[in-house]
PDB file of N, CA and C in Angstrom:
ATOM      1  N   UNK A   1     111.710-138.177 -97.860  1.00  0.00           N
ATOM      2  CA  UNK A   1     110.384-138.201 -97.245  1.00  0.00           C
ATOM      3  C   UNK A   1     110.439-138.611 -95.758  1.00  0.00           C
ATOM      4  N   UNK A   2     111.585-139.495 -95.732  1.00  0.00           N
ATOM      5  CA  UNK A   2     111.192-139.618 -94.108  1.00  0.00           C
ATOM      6  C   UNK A   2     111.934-138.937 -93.298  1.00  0.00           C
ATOM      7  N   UNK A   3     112.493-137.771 -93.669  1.00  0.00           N
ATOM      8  CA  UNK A   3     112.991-137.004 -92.786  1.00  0.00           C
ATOM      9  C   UNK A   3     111.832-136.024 -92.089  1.00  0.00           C
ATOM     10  N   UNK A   4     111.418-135.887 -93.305  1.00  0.00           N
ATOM     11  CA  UNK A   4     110.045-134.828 -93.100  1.00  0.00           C
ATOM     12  C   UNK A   4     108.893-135.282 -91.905  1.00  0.00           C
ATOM     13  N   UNK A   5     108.673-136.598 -92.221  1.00  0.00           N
ATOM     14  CA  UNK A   5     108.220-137.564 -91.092  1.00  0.00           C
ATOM     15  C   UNK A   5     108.873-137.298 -89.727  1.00  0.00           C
ATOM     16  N   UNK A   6     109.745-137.225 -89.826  1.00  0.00           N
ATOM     17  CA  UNK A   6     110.826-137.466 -88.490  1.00  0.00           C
ATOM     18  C   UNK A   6     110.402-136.012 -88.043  1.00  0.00           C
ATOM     19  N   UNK A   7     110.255-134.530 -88.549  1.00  0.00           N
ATOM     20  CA  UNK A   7     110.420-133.781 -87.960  1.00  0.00           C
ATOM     21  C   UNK A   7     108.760-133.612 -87.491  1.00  0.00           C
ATOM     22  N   UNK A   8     107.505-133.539 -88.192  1.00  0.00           N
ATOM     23  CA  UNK A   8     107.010-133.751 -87.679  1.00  0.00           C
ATOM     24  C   UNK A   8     106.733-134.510 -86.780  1.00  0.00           C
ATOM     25  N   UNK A   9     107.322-135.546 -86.058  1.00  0.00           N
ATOM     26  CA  UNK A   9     106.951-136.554 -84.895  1.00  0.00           C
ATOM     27  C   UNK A   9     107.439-135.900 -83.644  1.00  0.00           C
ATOM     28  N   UNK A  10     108.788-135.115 -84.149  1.00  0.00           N
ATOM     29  CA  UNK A  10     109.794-134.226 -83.057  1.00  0.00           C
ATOM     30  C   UNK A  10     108.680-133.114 -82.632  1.00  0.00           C
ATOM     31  N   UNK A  11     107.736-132.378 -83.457  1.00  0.00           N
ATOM     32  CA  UNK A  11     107.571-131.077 -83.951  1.00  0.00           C
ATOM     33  C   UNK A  11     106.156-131.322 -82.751  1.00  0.00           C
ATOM     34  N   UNK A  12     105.404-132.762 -82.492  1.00  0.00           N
ATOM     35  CA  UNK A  12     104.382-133.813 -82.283  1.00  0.00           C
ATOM     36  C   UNK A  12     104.609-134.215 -80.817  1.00  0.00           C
ATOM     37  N   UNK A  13     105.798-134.387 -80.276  1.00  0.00           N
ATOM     38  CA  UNK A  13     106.642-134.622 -79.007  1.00  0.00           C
ATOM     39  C   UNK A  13     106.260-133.883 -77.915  1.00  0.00           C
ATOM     40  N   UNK A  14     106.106-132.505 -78.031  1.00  0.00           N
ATOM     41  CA  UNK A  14     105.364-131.578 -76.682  1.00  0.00           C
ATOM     42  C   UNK A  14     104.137-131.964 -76.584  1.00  0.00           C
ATOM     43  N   UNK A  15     103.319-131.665 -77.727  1.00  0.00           N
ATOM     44  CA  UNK A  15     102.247-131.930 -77.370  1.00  0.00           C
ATOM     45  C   UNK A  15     101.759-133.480 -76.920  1.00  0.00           C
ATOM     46  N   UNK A  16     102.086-134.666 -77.102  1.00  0.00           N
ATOM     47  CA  UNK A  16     102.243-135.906 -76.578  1.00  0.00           C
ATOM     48  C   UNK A  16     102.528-135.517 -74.927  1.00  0.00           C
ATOM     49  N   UNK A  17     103.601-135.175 -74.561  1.00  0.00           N
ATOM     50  CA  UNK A  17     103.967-135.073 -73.282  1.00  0.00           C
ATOM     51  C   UNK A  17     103.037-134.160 -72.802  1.00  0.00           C
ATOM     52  N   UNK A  18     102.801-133.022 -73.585  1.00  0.00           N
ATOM     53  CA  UNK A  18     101.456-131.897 -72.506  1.00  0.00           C
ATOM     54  C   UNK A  18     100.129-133.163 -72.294  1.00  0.00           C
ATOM     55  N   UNK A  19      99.770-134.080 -73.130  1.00  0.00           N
ATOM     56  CA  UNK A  19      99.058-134.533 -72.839  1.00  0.00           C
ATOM     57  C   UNK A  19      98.760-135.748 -72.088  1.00  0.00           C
ATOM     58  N   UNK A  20     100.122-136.242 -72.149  1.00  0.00           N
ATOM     59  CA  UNK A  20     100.642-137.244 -70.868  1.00  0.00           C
ATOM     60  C   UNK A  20     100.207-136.194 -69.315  1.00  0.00           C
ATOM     61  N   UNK A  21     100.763-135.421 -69.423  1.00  0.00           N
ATOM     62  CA  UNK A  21     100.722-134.438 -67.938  1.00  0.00           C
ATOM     63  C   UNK A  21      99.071-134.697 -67.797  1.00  0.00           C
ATOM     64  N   UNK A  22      98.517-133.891 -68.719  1.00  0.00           N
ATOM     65  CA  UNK A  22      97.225-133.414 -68.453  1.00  0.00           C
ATOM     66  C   UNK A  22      96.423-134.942 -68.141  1.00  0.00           C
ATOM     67  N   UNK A  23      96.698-136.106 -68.747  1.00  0.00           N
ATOM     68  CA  UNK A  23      96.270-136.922 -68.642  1.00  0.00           C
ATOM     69  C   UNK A  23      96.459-137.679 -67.174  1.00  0.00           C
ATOM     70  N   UNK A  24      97.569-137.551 -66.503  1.00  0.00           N
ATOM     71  CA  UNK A  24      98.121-137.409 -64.962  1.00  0.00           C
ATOM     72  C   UNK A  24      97.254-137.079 -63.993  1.00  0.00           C
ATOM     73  N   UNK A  25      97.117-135.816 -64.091  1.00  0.00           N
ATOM     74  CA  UNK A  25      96.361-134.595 -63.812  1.00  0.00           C
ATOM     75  C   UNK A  25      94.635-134.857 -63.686  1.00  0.00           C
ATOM     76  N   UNK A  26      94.631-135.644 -64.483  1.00  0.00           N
ATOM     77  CA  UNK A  26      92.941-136.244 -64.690  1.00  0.00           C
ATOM     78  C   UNK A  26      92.359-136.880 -63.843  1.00  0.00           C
ATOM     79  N   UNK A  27      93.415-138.343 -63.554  1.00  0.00           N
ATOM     80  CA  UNK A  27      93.742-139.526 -62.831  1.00  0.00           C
ATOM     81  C   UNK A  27      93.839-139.207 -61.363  1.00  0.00           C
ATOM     82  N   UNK A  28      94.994-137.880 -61.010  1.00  0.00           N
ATOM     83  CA  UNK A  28      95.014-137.687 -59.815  1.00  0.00           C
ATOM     84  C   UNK A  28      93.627-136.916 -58.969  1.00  0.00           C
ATOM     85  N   UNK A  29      93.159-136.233 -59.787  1.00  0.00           N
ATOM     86  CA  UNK A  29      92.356-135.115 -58.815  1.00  0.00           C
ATOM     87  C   UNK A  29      90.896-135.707 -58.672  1.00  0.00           C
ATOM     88  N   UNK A  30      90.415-135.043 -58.229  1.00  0.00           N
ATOM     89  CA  UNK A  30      88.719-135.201 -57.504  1.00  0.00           C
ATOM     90  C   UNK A  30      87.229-135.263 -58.310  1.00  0.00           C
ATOM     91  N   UNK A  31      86.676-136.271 -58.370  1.00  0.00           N
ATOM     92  CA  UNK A  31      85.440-135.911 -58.738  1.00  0.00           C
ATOM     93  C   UNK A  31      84.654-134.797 -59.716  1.00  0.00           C
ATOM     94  N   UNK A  32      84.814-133.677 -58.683  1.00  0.00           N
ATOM     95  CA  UNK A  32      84.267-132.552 -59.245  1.00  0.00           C
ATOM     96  C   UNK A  32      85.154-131.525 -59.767  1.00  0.00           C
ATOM     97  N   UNK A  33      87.059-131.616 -59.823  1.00  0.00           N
ATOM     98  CA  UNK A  33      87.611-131.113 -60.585  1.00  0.00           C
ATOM     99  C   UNK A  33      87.725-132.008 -62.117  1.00  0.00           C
ATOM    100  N   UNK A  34      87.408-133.410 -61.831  1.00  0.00           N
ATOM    101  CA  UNK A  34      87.491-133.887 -63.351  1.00  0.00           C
ATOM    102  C   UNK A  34      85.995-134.018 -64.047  1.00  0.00           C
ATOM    103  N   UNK A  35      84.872-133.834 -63.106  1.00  0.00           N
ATOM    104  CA  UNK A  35      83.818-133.224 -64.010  1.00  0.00           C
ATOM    105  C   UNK A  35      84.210-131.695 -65.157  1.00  0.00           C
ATOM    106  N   UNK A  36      84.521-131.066 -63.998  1.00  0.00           N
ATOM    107  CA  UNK A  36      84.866-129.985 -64.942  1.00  0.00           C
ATOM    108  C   UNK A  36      85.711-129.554 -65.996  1.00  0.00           C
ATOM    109  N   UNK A  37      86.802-130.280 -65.749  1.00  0.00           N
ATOM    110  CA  UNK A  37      87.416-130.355 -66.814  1.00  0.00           C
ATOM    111  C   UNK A  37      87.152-131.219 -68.017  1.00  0.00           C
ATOM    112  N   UNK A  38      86.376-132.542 -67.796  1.00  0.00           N
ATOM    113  CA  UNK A  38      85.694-132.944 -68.903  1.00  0.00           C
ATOM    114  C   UNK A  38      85.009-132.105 -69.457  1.00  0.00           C
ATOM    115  N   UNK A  39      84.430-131.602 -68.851  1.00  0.00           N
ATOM    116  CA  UNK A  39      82.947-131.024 -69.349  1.00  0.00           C
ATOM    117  C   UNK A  39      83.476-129.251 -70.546  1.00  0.00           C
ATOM    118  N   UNK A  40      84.168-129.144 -69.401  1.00  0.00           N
ATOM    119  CA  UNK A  40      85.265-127.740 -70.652  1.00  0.00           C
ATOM    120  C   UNK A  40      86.025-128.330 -71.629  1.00  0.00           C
ATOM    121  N   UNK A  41      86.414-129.539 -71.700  1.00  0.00           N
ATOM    122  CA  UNK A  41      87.180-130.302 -72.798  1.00  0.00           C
ATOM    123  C   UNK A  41      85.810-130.342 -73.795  1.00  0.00           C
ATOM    124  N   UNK A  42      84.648-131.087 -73.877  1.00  0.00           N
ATOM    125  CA  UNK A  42      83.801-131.407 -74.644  1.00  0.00           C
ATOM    126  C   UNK A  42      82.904-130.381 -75.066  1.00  0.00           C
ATOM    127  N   UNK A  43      82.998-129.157 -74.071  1.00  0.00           N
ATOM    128  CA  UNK A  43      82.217-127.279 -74.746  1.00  0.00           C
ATOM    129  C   UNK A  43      83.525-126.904 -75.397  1.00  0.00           C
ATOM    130  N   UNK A  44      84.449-127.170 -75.135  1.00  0.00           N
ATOM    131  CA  UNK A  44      85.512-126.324 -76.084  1.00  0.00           C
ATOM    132  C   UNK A  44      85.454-127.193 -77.289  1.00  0.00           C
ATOM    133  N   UNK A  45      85.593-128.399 -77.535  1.00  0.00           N
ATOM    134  CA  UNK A  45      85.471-128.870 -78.734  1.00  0.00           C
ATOM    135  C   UNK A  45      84.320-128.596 -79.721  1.00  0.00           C
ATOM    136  N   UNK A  46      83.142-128.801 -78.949  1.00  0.00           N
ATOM    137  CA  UNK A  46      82.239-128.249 -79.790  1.00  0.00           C
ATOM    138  C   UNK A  46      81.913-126.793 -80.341  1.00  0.00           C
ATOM    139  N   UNK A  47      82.221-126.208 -79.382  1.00  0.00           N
ATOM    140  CA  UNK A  47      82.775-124.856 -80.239  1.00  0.00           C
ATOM    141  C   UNK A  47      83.662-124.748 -80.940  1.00  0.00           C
ATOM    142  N   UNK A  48      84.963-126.050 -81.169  1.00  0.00           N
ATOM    143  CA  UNK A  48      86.004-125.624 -82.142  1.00  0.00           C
ATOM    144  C   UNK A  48      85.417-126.170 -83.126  1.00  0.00           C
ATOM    145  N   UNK A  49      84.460-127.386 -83.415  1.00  0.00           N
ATOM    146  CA  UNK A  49      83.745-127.785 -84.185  1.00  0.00           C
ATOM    147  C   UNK A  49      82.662-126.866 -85.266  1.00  0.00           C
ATOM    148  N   UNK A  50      82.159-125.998 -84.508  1.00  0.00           N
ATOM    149  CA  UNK A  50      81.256-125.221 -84.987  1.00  0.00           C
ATOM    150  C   UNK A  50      82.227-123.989 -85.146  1.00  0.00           C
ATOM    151  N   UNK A  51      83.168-123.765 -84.714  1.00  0.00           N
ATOM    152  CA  UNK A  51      84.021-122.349 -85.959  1.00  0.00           C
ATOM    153  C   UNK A  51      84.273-123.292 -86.991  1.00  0.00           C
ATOM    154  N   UNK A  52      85.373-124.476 -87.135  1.00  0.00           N
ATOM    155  CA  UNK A  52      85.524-124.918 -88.144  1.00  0.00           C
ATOM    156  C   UNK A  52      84.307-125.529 -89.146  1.00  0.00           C
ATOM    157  N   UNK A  53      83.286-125.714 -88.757  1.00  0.00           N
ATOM    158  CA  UNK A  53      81.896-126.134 -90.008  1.00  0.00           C
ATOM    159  C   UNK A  53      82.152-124.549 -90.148  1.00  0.00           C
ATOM    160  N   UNK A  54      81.870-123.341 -90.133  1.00  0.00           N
ATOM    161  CA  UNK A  54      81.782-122.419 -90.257  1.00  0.00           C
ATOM    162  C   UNK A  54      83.045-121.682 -91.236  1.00  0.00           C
ATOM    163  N   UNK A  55      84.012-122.244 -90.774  1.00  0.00           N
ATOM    164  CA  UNK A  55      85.265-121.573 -91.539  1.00  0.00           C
ATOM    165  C   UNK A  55      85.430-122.506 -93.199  1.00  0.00           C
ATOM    166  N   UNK A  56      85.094-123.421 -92.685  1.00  0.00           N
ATOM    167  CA  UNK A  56      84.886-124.909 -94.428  1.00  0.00           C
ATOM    168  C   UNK A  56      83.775-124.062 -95.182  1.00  0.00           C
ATOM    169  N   UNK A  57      82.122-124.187 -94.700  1.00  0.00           N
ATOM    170  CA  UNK A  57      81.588-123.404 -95.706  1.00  0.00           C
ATOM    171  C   UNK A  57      81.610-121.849 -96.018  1.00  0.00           C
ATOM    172  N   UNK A  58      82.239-121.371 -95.237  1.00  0.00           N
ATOM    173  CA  UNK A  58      83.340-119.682 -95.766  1.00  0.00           C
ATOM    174  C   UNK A  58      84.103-119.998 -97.091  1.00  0.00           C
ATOM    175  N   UNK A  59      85.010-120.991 -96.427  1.00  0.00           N
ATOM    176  CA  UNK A  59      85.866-121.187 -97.679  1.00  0.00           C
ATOM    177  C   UNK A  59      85.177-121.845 -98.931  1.00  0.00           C
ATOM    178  N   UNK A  60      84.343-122.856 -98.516  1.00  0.00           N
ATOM    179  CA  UNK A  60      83.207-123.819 -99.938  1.00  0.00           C
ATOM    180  C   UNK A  60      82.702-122.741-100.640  1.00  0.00           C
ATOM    181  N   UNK A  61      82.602-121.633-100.345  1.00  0.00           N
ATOM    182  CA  UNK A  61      81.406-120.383-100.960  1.00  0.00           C
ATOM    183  C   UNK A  61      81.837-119.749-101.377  1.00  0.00           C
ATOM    184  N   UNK A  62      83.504-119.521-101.361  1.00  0.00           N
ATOM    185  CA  UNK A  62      84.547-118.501-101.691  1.00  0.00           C
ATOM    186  C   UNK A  62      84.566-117.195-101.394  1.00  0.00           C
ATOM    187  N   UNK A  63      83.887-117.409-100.047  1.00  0.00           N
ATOM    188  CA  UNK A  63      83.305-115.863 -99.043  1.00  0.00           C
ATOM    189  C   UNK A  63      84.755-115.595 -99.071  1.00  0.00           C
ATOM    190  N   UNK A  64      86.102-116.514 -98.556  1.00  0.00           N
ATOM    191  CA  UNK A  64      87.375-116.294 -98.180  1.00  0.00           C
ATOM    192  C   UNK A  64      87.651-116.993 -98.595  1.00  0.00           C
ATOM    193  N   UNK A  65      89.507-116.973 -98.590  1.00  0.00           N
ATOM    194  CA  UNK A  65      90.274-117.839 -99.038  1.00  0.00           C
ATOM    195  C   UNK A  65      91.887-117.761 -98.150  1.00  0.00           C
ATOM    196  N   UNK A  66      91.694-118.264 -97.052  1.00  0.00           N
ATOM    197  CA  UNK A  66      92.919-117.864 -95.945  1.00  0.00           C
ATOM    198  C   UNK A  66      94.076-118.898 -96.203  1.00  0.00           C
ATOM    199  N   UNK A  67      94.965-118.616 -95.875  1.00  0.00           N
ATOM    200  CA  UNK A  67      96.032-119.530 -96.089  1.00  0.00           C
ATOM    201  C   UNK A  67      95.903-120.748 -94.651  1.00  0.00           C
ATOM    202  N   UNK A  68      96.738-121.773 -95.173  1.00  0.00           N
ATOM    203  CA  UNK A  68      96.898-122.758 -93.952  1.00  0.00           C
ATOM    204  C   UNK A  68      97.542-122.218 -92.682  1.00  0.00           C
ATOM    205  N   UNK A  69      98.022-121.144 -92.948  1.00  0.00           N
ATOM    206  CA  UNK A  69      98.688-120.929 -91.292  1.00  0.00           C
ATOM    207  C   UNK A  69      97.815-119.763 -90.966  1.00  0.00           C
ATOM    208  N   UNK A  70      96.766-118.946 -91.630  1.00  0.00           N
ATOM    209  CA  UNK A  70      95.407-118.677 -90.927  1.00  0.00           C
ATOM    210  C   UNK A  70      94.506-119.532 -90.252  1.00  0.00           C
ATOM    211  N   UNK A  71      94.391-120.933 -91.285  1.00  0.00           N
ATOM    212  CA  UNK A  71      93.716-121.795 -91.132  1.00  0.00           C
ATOM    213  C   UNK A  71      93.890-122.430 -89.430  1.00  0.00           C
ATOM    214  N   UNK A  72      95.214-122.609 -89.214  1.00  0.00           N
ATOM    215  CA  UNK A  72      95.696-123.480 -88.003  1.00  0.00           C
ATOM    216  C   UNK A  72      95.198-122.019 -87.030  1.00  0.00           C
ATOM    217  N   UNK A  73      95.653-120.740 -87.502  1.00  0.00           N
ATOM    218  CA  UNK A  73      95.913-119.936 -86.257  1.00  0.00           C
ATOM    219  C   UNK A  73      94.561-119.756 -85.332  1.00  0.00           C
ATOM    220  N   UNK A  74      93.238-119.839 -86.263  1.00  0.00           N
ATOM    221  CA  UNK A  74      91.709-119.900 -86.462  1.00  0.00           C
ATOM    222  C   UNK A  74      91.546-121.427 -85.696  1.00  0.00           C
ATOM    223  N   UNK A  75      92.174-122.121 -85.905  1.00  0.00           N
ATOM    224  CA  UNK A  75      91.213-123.684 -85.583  1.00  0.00           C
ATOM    225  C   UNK A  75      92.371-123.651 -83.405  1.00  0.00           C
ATOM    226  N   UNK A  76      93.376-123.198 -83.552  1.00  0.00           N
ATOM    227  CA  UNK A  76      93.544-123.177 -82.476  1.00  0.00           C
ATOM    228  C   UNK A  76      93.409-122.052 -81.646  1.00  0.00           C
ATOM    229  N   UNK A  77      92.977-120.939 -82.311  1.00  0.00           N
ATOM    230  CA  UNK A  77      92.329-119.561 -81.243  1.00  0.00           C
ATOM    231  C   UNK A  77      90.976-120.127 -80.473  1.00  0.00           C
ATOM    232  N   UNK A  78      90.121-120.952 -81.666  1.00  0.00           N
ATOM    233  CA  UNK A  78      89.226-121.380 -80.868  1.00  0.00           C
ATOM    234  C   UNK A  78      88.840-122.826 -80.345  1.00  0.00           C
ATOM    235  N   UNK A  79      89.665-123.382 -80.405  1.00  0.00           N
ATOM    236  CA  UNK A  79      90.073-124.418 -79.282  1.00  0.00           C
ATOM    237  C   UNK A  79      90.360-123.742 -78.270  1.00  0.00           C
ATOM    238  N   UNK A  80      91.261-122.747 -77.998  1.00  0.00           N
ATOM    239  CA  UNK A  80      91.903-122.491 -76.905  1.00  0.00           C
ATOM    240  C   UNK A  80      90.488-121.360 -76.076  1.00  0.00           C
ATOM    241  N   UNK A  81      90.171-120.223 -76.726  1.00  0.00           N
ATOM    242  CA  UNK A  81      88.872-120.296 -76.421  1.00  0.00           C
ATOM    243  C   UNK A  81      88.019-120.897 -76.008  1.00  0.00           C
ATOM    244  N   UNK A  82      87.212-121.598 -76.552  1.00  0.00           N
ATOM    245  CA  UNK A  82      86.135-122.858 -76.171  1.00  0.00           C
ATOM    246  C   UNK A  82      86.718-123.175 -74.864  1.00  0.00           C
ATOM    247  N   UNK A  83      88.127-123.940 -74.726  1.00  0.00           N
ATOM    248  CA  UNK A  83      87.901-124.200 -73.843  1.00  0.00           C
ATOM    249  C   UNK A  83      88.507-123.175 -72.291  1.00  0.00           C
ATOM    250  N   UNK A  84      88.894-122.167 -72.218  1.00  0.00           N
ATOM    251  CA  UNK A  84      89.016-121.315 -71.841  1.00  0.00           C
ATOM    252  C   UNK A  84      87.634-120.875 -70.616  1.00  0.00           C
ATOM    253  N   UNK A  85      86.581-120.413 -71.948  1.00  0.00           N
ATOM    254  CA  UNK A  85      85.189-120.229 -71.824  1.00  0.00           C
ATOM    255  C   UNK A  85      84.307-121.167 -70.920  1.00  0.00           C
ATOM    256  N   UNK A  86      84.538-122.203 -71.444  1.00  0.00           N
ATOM    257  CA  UNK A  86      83.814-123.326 -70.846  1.00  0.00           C
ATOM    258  C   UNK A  86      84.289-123.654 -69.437  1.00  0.00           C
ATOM    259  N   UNK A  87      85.630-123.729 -69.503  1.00  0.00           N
ATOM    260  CA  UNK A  87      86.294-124.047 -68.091  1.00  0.00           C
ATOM    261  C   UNK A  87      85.753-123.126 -66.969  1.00  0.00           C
ATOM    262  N   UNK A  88      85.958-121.210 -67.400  1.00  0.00           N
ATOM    263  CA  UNK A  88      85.602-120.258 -66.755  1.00  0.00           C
ATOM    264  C   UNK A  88      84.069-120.567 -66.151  1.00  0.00           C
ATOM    265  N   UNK A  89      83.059-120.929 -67.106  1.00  0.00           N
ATOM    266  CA  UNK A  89      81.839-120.625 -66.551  1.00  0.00           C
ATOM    267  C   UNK A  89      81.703-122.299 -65.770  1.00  0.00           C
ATOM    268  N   UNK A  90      82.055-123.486 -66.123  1.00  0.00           N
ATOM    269  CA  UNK A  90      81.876-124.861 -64.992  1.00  0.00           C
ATOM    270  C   UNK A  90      82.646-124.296 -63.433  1.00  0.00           C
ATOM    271  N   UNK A  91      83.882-123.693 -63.832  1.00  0.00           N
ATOM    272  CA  UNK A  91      84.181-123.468 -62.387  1.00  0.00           C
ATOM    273  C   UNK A  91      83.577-122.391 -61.671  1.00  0.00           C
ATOM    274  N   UNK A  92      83.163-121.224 -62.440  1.00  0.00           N
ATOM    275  CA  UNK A  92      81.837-120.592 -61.638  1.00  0.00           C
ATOM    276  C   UNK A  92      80.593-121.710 -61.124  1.00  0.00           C
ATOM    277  N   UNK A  93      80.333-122.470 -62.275  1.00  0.00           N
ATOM    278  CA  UNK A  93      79.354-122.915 -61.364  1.00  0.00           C
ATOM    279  C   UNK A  93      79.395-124.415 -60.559  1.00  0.00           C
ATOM    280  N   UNK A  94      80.352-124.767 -60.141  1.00  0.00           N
ATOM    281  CA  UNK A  94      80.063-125.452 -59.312  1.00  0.00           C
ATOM    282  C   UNK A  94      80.855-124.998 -57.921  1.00  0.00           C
ATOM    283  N   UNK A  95      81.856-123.855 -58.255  1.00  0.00           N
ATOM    284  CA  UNK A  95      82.318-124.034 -57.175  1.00  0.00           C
ATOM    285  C   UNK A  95      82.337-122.816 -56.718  1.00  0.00           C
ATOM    286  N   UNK A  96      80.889-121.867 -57.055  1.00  0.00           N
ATOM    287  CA  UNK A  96      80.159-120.661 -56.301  1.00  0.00           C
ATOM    288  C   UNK A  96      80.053-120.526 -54.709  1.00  0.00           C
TER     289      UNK A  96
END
């Protein structure tokens, strides 16, 4: 069992460090680049929020029945979306 542990923590390791960076990245820049990127962090979540309520009662209803590596591929298309989306339209608008 605790190997299995171990590889997930390895598997856990990029993303820690992408978020060390990004967290860098936060700290260093300006005002109105870390408005925006908050603000696309918290529209992308809530849109990953609202596919996943959406994809749970799909599955609660037995509309579908996707496997877990649909499941992940679905919960991070639209994370990455959301925030994609969100980022696109804050930096249209503030920096029109």
């Amino acid at each position: 069992p605790w190997q299995k542990f171990l590889w997930i923590l390895l598997v856990l390791m990029p993303f820690v460090w992408t978020c060390k960076i990004y967290s860098q990245y936060l700290i260093e820049c300006d005002e109105v680049e870390r408005k925006i990127e908050l603000d696309a962090i918290a529209v992308g979540s809530f849109f990953t929020l609202t596919c996943c309520l959406v994809l749970i009662l799909a599955i609660a209803t037995q509309l579908i029945s996707p496997s877990a590596k649909n499941v992940l591929a679905y919960v991070l298309l639209s994370l990455c979306t959301g925030y994609a989306l969100s980022r696109g339209y804050w930096l249209w608008r503030y920096l029109k």
